[in-house]
PDB file of N, CA and C in Angstrom:
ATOM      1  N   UNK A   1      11.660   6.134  -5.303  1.00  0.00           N
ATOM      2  CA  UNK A   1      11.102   4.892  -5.808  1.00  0.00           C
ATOM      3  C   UNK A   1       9.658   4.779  -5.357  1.00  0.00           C
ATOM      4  N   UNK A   2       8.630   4.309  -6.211  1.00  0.00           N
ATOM      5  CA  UNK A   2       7.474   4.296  -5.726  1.00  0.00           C
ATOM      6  C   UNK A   2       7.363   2.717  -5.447  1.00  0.00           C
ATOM      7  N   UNK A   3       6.437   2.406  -4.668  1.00  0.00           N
ATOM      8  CA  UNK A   3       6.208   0.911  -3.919  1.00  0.00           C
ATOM      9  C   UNK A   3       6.287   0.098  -5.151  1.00  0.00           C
ATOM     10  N   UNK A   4       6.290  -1.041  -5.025  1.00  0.00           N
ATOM     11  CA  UNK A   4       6.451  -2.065  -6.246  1.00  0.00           C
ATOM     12  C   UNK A   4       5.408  -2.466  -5.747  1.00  0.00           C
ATOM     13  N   UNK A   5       4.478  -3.108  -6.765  1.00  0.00           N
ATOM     14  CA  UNK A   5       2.637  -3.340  -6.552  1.00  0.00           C
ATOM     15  C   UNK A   5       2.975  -4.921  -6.932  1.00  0.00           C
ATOM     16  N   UNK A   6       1.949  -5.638  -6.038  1.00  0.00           N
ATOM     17  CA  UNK A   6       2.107  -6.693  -5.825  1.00  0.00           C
ATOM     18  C   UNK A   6       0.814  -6.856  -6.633  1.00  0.00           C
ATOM     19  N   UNK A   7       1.102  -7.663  -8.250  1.00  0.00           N
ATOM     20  CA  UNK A   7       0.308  -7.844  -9.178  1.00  0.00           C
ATOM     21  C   UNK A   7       0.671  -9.329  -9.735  1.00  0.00           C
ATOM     22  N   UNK A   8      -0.156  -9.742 -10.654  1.00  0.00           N
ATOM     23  CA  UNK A   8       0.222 -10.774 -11.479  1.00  0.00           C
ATOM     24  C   UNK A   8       1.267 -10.735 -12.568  1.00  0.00           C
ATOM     25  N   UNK A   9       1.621  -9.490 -12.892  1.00  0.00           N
ATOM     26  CA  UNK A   9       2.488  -8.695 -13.619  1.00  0.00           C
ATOM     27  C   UNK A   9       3.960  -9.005 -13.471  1.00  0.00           C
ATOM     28  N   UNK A  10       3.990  -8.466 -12.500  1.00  0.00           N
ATOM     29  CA  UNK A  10       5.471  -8.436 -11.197  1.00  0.00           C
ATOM     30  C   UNK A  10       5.670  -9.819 -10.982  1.00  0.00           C
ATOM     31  N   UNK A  11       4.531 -10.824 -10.252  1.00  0.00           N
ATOM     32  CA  UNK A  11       4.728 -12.097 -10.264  1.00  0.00           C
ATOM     33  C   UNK A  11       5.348 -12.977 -11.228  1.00  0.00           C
ATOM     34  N   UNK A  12       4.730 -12.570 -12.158  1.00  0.00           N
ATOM     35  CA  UNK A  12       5.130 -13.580 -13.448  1.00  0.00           C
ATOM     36  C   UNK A  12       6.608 -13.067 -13.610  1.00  0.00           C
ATOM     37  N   UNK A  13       7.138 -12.001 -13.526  1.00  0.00           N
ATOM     38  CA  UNK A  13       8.518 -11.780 -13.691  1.00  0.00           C
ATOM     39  C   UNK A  13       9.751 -11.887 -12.686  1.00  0.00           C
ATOM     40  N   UNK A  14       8.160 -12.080 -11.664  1.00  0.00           N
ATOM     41  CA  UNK A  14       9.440 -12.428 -10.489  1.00  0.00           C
ATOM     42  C   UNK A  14      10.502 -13.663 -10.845  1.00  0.00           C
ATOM     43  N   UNK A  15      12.149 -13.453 -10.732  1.00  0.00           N
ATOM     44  CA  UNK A  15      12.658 -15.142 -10.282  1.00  0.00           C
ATOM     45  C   UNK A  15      13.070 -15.502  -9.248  1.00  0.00           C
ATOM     46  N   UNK A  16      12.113 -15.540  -8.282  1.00  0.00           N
ATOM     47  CA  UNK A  16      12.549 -16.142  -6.812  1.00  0.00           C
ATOM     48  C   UNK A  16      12.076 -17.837  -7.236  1.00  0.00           C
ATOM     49  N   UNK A  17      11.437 -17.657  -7.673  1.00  0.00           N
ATOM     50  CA  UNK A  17      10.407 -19.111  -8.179  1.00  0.00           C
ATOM     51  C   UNK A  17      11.965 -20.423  -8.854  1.00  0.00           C
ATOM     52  N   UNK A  18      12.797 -19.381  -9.435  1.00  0.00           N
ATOM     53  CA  UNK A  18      14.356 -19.946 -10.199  1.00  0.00           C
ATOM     54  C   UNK A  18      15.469 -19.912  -9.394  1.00  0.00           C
ATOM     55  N   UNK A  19      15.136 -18.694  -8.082  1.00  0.00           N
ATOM     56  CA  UNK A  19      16.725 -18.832  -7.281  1.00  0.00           C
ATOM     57  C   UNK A  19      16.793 -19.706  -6.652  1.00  0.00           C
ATOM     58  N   UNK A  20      18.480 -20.319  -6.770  1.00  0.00           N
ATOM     59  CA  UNK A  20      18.903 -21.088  -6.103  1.00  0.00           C
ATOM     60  C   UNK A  20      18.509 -21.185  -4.240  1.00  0.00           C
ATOM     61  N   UNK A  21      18.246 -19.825  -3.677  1.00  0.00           N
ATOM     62  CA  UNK A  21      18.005 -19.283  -2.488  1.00  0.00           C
ATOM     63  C   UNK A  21      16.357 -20.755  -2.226  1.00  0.00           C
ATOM     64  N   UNK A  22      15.735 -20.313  -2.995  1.00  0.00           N
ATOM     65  CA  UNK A  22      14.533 -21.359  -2.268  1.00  0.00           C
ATOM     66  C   UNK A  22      14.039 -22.542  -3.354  1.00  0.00           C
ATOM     67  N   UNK A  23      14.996 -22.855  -4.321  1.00  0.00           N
ATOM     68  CA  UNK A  23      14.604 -24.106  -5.423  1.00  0.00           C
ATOM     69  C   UNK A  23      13.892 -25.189  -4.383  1.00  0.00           C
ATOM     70  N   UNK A  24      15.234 -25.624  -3.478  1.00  0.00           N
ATOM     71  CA  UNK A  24      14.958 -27.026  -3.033  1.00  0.00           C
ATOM     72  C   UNK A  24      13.932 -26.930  -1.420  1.00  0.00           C
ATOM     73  N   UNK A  25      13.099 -25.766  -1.311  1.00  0.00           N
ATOM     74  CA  UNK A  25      12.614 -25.132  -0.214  1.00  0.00           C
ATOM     75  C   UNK A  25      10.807 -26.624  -0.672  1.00  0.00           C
ATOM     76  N   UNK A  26      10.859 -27.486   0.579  1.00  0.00           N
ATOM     77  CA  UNK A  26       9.812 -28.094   0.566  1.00  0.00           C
ATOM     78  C   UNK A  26       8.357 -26.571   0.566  1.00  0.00           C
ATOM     79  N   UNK A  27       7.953 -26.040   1.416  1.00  0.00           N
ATOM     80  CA  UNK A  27       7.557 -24.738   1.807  1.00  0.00           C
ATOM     81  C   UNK A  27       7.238 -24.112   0.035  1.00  0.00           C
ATOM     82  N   UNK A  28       8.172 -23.857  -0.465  1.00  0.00           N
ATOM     83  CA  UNK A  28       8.122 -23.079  -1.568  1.00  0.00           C
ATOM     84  C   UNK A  28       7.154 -23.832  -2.628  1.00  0.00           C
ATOM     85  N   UNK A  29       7.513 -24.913  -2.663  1.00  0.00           N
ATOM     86  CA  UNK A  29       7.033 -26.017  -3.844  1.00  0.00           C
ATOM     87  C   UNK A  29       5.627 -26.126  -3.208  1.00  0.00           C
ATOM     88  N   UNK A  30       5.259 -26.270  -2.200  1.00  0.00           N
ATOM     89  CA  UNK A  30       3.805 -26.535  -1.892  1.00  0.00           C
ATOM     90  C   UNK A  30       2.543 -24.842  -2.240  1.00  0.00           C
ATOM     91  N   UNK A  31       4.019 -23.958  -1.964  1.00  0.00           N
ATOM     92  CA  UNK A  31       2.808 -22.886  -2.154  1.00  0.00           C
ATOM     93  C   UNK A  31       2.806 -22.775  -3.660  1.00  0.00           C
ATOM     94  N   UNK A  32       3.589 -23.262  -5.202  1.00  0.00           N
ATOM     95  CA  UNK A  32       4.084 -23.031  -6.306  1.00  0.00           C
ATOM     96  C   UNK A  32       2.444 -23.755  -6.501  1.00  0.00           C
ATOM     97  N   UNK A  33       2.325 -24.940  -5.953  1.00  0.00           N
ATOM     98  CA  UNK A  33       1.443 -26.068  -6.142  1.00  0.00           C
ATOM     99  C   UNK A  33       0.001 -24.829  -5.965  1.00  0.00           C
ATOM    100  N   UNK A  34       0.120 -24.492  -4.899  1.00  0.00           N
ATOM    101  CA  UNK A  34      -1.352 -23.476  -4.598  1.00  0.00           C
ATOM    102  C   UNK A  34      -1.357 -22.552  -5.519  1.00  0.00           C
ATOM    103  N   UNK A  35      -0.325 -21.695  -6.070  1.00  0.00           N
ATOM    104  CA  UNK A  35      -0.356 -20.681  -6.644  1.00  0.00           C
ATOM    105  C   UNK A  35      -0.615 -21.042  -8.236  1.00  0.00           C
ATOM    106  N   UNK A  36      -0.695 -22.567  -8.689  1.00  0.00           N
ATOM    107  CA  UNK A  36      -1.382 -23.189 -10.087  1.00  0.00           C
ATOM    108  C   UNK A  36      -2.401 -23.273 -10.032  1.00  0.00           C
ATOM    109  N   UNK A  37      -2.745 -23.930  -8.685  1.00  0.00           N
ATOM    110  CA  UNK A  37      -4.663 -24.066  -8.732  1.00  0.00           C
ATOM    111  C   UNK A  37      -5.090 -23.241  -8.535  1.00  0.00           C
ATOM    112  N   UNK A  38      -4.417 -21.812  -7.990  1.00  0.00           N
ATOM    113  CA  UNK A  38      -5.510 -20.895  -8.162  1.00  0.00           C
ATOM    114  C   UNK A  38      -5.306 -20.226  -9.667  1.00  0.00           C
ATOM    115  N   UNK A  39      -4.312 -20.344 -10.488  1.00  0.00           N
ATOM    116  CA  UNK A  39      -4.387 -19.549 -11.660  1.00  0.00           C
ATOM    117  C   UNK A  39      -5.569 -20.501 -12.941  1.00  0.00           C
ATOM    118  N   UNK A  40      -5.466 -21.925 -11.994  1.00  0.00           N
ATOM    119  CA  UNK A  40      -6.676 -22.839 -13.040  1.00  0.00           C
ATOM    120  C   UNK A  40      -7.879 -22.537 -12.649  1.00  0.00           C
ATOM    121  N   UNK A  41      -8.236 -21.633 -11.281  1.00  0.00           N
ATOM    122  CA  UNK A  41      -9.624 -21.664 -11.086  1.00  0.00           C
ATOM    123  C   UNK A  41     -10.170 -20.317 -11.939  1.00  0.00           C
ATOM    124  N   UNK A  42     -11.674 -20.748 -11.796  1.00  0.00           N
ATOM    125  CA  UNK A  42     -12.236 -19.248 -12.345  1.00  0.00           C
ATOM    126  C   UNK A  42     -12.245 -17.944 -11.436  1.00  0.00           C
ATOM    127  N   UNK A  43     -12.061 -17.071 -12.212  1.00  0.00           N
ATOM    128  CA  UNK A  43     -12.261 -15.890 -11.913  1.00  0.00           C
ATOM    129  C   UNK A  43     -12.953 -15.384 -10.639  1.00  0.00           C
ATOM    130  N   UNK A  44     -13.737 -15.552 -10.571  1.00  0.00           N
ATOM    131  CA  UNK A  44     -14.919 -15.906  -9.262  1.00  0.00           C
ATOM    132  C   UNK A  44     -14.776 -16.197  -8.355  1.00  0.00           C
ATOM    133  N   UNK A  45     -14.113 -17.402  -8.445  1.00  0.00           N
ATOM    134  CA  UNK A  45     -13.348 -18.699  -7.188  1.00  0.00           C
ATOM    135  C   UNK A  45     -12.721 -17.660  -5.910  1.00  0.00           C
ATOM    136  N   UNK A  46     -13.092 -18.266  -4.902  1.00  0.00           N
ATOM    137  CA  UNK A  46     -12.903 -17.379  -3.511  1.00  0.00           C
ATOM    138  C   UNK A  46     -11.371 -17.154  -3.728  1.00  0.00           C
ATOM    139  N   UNK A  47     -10.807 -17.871  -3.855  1.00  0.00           N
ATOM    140  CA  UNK A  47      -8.891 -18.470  -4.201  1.00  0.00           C
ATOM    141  C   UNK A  47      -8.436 -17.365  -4.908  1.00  0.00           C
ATOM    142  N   UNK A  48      -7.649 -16.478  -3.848  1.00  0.00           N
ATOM    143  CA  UNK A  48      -6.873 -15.488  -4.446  1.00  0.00           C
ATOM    144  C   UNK A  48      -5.260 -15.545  -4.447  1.00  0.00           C
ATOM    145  N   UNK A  49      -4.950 -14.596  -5.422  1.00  0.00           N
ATOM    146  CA  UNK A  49      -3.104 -14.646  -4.758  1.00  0.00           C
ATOM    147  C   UNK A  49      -2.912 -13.341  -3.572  1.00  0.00           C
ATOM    148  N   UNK A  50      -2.404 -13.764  -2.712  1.00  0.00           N
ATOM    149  CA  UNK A  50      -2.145 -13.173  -1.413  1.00  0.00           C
ATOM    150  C   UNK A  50      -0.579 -13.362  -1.426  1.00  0.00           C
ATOM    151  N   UNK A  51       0.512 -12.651  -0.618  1.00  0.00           N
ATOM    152  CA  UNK A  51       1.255 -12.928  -0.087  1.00  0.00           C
ATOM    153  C   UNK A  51       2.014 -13.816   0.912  1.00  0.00           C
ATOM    154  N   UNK A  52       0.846 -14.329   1.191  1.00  0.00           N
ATOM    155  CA  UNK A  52       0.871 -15.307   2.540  1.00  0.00           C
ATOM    156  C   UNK A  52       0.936 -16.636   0.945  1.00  0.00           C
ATOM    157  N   UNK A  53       0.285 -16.490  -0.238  1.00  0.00           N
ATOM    158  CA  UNK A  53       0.599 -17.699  -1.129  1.00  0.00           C
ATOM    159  C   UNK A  53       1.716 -17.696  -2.187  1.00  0.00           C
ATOM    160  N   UNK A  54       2.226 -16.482  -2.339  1.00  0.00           N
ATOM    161  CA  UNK A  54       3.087 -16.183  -3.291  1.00  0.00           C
ATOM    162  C   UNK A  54       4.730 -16.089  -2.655  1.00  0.00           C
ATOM    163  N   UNK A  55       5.424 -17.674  -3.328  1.00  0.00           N
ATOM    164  CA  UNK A  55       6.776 -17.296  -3.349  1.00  0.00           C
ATOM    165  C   UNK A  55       7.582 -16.935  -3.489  1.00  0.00           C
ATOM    166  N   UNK A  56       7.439 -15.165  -3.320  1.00  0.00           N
ATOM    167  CA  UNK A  56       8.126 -14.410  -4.271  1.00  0.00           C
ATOM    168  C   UNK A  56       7.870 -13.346  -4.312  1.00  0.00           C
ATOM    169  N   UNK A  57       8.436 -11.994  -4.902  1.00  0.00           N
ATOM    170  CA  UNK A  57       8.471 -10.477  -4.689  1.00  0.00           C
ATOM    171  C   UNK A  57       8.591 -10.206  -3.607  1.00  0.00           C
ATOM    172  N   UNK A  58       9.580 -10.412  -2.809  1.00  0.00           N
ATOM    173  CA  UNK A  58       9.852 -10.494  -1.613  1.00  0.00           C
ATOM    174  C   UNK A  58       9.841  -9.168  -1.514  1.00  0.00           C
ATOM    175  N   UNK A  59      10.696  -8.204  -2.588  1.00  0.00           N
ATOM    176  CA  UNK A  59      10.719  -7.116  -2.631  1.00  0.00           C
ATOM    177  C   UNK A  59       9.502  -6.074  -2.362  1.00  0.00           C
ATOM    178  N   UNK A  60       8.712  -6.428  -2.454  1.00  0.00           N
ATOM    179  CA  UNK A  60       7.348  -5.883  -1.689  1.00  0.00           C
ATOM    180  C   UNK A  60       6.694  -6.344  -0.758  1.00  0.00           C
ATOM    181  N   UNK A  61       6.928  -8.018  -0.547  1.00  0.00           N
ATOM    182  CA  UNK A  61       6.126  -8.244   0.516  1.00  0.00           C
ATOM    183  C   UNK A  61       6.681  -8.340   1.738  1.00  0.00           C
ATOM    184  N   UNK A  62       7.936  -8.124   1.532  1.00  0.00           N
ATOM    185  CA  UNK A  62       9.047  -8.636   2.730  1.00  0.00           C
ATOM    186  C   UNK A  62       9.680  -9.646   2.986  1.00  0.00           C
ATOM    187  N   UNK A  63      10.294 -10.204   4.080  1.00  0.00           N
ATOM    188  CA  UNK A  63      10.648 -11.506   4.428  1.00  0.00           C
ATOM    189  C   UNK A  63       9.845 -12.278   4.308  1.00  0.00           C
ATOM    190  N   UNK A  64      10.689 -13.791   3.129  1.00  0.00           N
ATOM    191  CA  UNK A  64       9.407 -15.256   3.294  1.00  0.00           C
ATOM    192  C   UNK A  64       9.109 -15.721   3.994  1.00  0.00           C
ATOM    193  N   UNK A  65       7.872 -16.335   4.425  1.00  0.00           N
ATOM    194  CA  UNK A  65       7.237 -16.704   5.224  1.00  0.00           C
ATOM    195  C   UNK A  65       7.631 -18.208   5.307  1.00  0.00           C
ATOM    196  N   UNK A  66       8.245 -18.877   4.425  1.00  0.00           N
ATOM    197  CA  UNK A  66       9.472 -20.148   4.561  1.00  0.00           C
ATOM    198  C   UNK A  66      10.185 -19.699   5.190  1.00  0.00           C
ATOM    199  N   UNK A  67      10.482 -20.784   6.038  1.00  0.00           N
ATOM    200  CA  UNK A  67      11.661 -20.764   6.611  1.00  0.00           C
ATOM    201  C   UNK A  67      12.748 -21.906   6.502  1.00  0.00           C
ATOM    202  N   UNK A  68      12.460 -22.472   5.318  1.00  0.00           N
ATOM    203  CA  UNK A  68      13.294 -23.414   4.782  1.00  0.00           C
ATOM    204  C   UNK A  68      13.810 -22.993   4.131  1.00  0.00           C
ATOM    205  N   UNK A  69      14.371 -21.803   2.975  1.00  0.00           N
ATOM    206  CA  UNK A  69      14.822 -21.737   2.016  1.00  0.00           C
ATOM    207  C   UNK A  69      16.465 -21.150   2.636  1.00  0.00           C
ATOM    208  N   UNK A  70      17.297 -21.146   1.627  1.00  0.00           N
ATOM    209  CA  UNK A  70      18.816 -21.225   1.779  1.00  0.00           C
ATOM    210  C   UNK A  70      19.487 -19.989   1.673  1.00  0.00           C
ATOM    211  N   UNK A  71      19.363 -19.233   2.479  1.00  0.00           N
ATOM    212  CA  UNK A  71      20.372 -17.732   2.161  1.00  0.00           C
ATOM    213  C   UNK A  71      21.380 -17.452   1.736  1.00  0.00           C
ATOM    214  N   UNK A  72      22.093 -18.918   2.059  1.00  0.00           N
ATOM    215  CA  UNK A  72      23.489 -18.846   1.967  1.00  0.00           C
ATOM    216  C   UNK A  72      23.755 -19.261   0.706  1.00  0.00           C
ATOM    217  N   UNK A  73      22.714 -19.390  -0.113  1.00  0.00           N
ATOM    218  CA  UNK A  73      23.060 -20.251  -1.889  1.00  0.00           C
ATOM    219  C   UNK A  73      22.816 -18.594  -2.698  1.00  0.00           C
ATOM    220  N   UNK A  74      23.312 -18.548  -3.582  1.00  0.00           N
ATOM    221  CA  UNK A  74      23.787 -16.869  -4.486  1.00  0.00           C
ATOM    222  C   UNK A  74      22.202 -16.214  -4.956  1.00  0.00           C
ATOM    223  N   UNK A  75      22.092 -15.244  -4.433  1.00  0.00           N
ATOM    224  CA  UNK A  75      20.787 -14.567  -4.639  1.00  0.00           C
ATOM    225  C   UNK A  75      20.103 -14.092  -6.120  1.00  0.00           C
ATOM    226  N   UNK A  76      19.234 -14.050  -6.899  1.00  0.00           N
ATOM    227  CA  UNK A  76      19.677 -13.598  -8.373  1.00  0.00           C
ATOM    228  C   UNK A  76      18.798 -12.413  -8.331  1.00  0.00           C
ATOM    229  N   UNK A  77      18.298 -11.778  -7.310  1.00  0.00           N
ATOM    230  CA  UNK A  77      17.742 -10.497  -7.340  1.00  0.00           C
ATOM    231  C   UNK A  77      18.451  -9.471  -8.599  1.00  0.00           C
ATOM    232  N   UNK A  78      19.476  -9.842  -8.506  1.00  0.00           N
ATOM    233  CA  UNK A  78      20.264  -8.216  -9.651  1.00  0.00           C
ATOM    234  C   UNK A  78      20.185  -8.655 -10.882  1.00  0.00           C
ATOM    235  N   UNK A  79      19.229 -10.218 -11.259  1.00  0.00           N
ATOM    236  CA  UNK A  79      19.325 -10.065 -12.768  1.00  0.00           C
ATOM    237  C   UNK A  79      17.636 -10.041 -12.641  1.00  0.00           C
ATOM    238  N   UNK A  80      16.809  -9.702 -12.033  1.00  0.00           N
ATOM    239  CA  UNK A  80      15.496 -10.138 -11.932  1.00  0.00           C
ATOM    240  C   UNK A  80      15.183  -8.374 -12.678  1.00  0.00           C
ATOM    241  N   UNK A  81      14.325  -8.439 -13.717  1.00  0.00           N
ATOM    242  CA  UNK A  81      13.484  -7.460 -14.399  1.00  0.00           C
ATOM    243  C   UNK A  81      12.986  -6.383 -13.310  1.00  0.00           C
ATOM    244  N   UNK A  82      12.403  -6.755 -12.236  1.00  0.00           N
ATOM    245  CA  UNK A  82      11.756  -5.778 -11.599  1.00  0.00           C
ATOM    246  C   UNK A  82      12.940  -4.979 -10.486  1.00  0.00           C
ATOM    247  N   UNK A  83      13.648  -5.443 -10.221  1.00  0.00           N
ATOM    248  CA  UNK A  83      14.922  -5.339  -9.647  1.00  0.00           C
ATOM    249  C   UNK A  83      16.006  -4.164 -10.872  1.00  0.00           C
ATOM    250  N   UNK A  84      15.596  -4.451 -11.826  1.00  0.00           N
ATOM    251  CA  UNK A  84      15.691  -3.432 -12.977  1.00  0.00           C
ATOM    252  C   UNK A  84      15.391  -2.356 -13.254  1.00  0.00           C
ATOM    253  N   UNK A  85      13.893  -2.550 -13.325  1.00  0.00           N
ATOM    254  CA  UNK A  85      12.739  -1.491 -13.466  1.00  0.00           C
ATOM    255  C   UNK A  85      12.709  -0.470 -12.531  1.00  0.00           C
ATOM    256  N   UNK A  86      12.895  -0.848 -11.087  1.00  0.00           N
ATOM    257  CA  UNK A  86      12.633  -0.351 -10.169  1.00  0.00           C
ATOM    258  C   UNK A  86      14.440   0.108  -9.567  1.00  0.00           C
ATOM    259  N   UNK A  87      15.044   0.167 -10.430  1.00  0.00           N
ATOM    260  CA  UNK A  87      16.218   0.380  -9.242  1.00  0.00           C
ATOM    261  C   UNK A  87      16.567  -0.184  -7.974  1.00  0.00           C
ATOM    262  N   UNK A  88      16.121  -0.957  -7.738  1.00  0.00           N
ATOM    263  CA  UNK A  88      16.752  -1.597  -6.724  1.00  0.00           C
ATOM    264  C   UNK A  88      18.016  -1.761  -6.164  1.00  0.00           C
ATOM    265  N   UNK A  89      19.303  -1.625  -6.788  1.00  0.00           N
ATOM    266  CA  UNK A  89      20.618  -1.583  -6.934  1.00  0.00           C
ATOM    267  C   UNK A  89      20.571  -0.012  -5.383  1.00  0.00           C
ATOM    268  N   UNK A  90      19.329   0.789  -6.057  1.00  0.00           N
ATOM    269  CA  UNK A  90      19.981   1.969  -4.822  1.00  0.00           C
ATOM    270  C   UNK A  90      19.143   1.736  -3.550  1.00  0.00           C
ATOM    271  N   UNK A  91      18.152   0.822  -3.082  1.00  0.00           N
ATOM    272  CA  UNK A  91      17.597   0.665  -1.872  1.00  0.00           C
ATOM    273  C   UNK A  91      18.290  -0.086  -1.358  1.00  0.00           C
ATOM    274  N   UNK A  92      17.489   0.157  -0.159  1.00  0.00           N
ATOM    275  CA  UNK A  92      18.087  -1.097   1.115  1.00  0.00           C
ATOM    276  C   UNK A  92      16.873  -2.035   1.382  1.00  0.00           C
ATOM    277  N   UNK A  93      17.198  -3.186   1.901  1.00  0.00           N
ATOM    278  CA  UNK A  93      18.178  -4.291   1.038  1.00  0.00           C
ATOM    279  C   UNK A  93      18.533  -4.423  -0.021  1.00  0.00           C
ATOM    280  N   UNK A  94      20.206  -4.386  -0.111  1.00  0.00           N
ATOM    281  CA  UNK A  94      20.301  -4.573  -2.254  1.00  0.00           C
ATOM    282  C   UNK A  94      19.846  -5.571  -2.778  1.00  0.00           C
ATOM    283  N   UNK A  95      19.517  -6.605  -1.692  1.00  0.00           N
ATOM    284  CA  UNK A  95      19.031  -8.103  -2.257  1.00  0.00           C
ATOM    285  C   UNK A  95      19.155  -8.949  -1.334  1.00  0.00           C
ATOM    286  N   UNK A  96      18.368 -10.261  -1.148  1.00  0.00           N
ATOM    287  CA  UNK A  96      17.946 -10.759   0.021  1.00  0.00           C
ATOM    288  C   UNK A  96      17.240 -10.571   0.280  1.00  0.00           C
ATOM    289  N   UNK A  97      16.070 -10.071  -0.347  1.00  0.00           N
ATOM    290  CA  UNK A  97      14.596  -9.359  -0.048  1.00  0.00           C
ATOM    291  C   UNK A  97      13.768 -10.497   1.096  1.00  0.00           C
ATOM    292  N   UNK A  98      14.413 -11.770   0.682  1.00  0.00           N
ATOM    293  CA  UNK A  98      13.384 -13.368   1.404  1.00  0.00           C
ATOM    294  C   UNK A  98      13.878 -12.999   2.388  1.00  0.00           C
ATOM    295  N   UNK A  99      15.321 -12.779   2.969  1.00  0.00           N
ATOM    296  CA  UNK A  99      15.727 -13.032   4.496  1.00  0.00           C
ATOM    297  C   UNK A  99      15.222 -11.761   4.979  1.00  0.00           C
ATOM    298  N   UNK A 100      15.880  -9.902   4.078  1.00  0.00           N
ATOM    299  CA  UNK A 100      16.070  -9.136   4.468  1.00  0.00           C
ATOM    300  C   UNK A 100      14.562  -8.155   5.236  1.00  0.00           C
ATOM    301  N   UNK A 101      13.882  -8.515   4.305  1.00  0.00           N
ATOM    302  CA  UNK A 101      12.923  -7.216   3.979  1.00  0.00           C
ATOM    303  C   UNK A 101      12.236  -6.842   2.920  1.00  0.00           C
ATOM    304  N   UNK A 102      11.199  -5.986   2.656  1.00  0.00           N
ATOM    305  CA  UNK A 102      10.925  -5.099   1.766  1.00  0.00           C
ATOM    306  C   UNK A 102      12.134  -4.455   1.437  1.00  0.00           C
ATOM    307  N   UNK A 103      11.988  -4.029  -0.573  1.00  0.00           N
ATOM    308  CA  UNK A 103      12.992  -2.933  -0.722  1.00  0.00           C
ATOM    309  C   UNK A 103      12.173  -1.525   0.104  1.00  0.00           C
ATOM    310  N   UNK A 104      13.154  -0.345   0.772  1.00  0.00           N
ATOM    311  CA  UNK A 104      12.788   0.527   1.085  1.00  0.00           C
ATOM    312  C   UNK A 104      14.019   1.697   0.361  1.00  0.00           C
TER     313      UNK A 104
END
């Protein structure tokens, strides 16, 4: 498996943004909030997407940096596109990427 690239690409297909795991995550919703104003700013604008702002692709970036969100609510990593694309089904973590890890 080659690394999964942490793009706007991947983002947009990520659904951590939909799992039940961090819906009701105060944490999550504030960075959702950052991660609009920076897609409204221009191009230019110092305001990037970083990992430290993105709720989500855990699968590359590792464990969330919330620590509010719910592990124990049903993960939807195995219907998520990139989780597809990438095989994920054969790395470790099979899913749980927020609590677990990077896929490796």
């Amino acid at each position: 498996m080659s690394k999964i690239d942490f793009s706007m690409e991947n983002i947009n297909q990520c659904l951590c943004s939909k799992c039940a795991v961090q819906i009701e995550s105060q944490c999550v919703k504030d960075k959702q909030k950052i991660m609009l104003l920076i897609t409204q700013q221009d191009l230019d604008s110092p305001m990037r997407m970083d990992a430290e702002r993105v709720p989500g692709v855990y699968c590359t970036t590792g464990e969330a940096i919330c620590k509010d969100i719910d592990t124990k609510k049903v993960c939807k990593c195995n219907e998520c596109y990139i989780w597809k694309e990438y095989g994920l089904k054969d790395f470790s973590p099979g899913r749980y990427f927020c609590r677990d890890g990077e896929a490796i």
